[in-house]
Protein backbone atom coordinates (compact mmCIF):
# COMPACT_ATOMS: atom_id res chain seq x y z
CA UNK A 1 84.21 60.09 139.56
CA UNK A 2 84.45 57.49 142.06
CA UNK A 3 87.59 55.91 143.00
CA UNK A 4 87.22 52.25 144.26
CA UNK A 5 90.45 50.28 146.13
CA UNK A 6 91.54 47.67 144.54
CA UNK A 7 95.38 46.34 145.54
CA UNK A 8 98.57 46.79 146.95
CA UNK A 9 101.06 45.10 144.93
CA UNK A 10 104.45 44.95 144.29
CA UNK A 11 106.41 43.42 141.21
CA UNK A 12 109.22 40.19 142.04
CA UNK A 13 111.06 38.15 139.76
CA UNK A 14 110.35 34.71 141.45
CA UNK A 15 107.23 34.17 142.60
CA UNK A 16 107.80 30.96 144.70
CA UNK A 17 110.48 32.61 146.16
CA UNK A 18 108.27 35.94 147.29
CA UNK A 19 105.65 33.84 148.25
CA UNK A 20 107.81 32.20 150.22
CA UNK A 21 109.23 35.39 151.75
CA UNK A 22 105.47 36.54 152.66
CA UNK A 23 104.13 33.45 153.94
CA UNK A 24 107.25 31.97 156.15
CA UNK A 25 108.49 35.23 156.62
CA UNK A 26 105.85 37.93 157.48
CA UNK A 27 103.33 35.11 158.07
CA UNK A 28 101.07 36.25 155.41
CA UNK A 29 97.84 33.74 154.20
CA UNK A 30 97.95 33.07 150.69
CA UNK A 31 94.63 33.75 149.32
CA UNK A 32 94.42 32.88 145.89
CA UNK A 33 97.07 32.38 143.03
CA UNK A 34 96.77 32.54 139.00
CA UNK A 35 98.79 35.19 137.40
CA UNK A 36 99.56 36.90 140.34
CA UNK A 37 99.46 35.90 144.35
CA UNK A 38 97.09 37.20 146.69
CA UNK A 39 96.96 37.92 150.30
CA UNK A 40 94.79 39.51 152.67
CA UNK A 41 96.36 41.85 154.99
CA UNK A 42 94.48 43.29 157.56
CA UNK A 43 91.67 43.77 154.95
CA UNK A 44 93.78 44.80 152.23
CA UNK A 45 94.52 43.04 149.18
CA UNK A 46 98.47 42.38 148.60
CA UNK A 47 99.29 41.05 145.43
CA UNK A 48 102.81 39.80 144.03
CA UNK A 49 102.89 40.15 140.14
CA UNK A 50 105.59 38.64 138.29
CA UNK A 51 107.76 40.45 135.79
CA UNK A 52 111.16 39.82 133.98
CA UNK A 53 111.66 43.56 133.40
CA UNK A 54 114.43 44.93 135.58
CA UNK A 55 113.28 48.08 135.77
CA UNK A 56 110.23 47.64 137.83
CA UNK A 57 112.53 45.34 140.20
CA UNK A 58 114.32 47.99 141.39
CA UNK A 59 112.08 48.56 144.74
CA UNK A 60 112.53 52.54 144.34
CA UNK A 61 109.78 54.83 143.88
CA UNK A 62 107.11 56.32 146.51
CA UNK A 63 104.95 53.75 147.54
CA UNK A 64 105.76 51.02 150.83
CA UNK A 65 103.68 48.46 152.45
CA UNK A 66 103.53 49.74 155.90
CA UNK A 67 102.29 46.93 158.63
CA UNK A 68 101.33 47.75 162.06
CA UNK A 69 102.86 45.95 164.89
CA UNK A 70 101.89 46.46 168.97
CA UNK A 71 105.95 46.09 169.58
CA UNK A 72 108.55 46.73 166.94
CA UNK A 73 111.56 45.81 169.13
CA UNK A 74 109.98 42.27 169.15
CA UNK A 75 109.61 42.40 165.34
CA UNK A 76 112.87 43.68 164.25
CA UNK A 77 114.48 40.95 166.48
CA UNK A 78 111.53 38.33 165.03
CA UNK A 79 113.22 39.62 161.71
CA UNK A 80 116.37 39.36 161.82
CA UNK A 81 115.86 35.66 163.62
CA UNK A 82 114.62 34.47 159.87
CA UNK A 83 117.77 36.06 158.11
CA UNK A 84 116.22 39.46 156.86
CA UNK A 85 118.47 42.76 157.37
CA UNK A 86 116.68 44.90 159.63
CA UNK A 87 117.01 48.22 160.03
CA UNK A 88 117.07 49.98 163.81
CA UNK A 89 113.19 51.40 164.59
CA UNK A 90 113.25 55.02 164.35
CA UNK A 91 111.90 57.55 166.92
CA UNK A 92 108.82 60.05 164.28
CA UNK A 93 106.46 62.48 165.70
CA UNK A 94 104.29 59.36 166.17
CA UNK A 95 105.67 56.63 166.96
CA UNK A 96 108.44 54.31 165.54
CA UNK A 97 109.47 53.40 162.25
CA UNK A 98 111.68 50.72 161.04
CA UNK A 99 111.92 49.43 157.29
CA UNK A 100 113.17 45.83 155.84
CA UNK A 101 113.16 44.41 151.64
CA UNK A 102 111.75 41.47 150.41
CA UNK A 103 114.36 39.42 148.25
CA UNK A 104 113.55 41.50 145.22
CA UNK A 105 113.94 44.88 147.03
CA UNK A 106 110.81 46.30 147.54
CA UNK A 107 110.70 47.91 151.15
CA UNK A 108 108.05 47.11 153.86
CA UNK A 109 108.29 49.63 156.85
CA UNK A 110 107.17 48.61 160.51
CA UNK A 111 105.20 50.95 162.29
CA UNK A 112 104.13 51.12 166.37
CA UNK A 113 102.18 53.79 167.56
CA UNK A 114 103.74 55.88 170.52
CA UNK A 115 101.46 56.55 173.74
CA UNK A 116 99.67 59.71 172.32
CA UNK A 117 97.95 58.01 170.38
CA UNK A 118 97.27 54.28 172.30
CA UNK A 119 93.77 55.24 173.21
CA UNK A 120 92.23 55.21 169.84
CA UNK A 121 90.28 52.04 169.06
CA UNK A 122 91.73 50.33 166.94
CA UNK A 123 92.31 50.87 162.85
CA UNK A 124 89.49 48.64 162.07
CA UNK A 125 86.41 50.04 163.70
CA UNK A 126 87.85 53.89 162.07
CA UNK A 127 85.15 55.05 159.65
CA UNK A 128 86.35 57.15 156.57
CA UNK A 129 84.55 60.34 158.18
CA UNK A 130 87.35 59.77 160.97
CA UNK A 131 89.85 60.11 158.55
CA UNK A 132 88.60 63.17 156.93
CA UNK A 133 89.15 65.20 160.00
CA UNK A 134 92.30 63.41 161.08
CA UNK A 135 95.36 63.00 159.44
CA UNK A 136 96.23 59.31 159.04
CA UNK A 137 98.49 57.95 156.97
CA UNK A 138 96.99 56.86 153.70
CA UNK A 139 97.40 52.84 153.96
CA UNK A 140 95.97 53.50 157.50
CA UNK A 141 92.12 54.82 155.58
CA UNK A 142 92.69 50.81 153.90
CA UNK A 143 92.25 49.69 156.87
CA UNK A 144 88.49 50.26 157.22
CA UNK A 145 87.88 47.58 154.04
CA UNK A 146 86.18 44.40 156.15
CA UNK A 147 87.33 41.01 154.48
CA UNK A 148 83.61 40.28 154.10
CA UNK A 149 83.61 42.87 151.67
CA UNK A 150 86.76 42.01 149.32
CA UNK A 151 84.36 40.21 146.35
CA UNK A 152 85.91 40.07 142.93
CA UNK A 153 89.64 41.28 143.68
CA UNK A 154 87.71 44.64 144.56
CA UNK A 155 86.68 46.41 147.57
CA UNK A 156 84.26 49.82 147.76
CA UNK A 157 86.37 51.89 149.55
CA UNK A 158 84.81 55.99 148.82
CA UNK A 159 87.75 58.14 150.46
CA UNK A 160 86.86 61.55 151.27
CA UNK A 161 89.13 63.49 148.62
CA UNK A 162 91.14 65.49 151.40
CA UNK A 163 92.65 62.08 153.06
């Protein structure tokens, strides 16, 4: 079976609002918009889908969008200048770490890479066979989709099963 990426998305109870939040905010291109919004991040498809059931609205669970920024000091500050609670970046094995909501409470972490790791090129230009035989961080394998490629709301992404 082949698995194919599709989208990241998270559910909000105001779309205006969370588009709103993503554009002015995080600076985020709106793509396209029917049902659902669309943006391209990085090569990755980021959706916001409606929904009046609380449940989903509750911004727990496992998953996070996770951007990559060259200086997270800047960013946290850049955050909190537009009014959104910012958490202090963290020190990880790796590099730095600091995590914010949207207005429906679905968390987005910050992430800088720490010296260590500063001289690989950067996430675009990894192949998936890179990823096989190092351990990135799952949204980081995303990275390798090309916008040229995103046709149809899908992308063919084949991730090597031990990512």
């Amino acid at each position: 079976m082949k698995f194919n990426f599709d989208a990241i998305f998270y559910y909000v109870s105001d779309s205006e609002r969370a588009i709103k939040f993503y554009s002015d905010v995080l600076g985020f291109e709106l793509q396209s918009r029917d049902c659902v919004a669309r943006f391209l991040v990085g090569g990755v498809l980021f959706e916001l889908v409606p929904t009046t059931d609380s449940c989903k609205l509750q911004g727990e669970g496992n998953a996070r969008l996770c951007l990559q920024v060259d200086d997270i000091h800047a960013a946290i500050l850049d955050l909190r200048a537009k009014g959104v609670p910012t958490a202090n970046a963290e020190s990880r094995e790796n590099g730095l770490l600091t995590c914010f909501c949207d207005p429906d409470g679905n968390e987005t972490c910050l992430w800088q890479y720490t010296a260590w790791n500063l001289c690989r090129p950067p996430l675009r230009s990894f192949s998936h066979t890179d990823c096989a035989t190092r351990p990135f961080h799952v949204l980081t394998a995303a990275h390798d989709v090309k916008a040229s490629r995103v046709e149809n709301r899908r992308t063919d992404v084949s991730l090597p099963v031990d990512v």
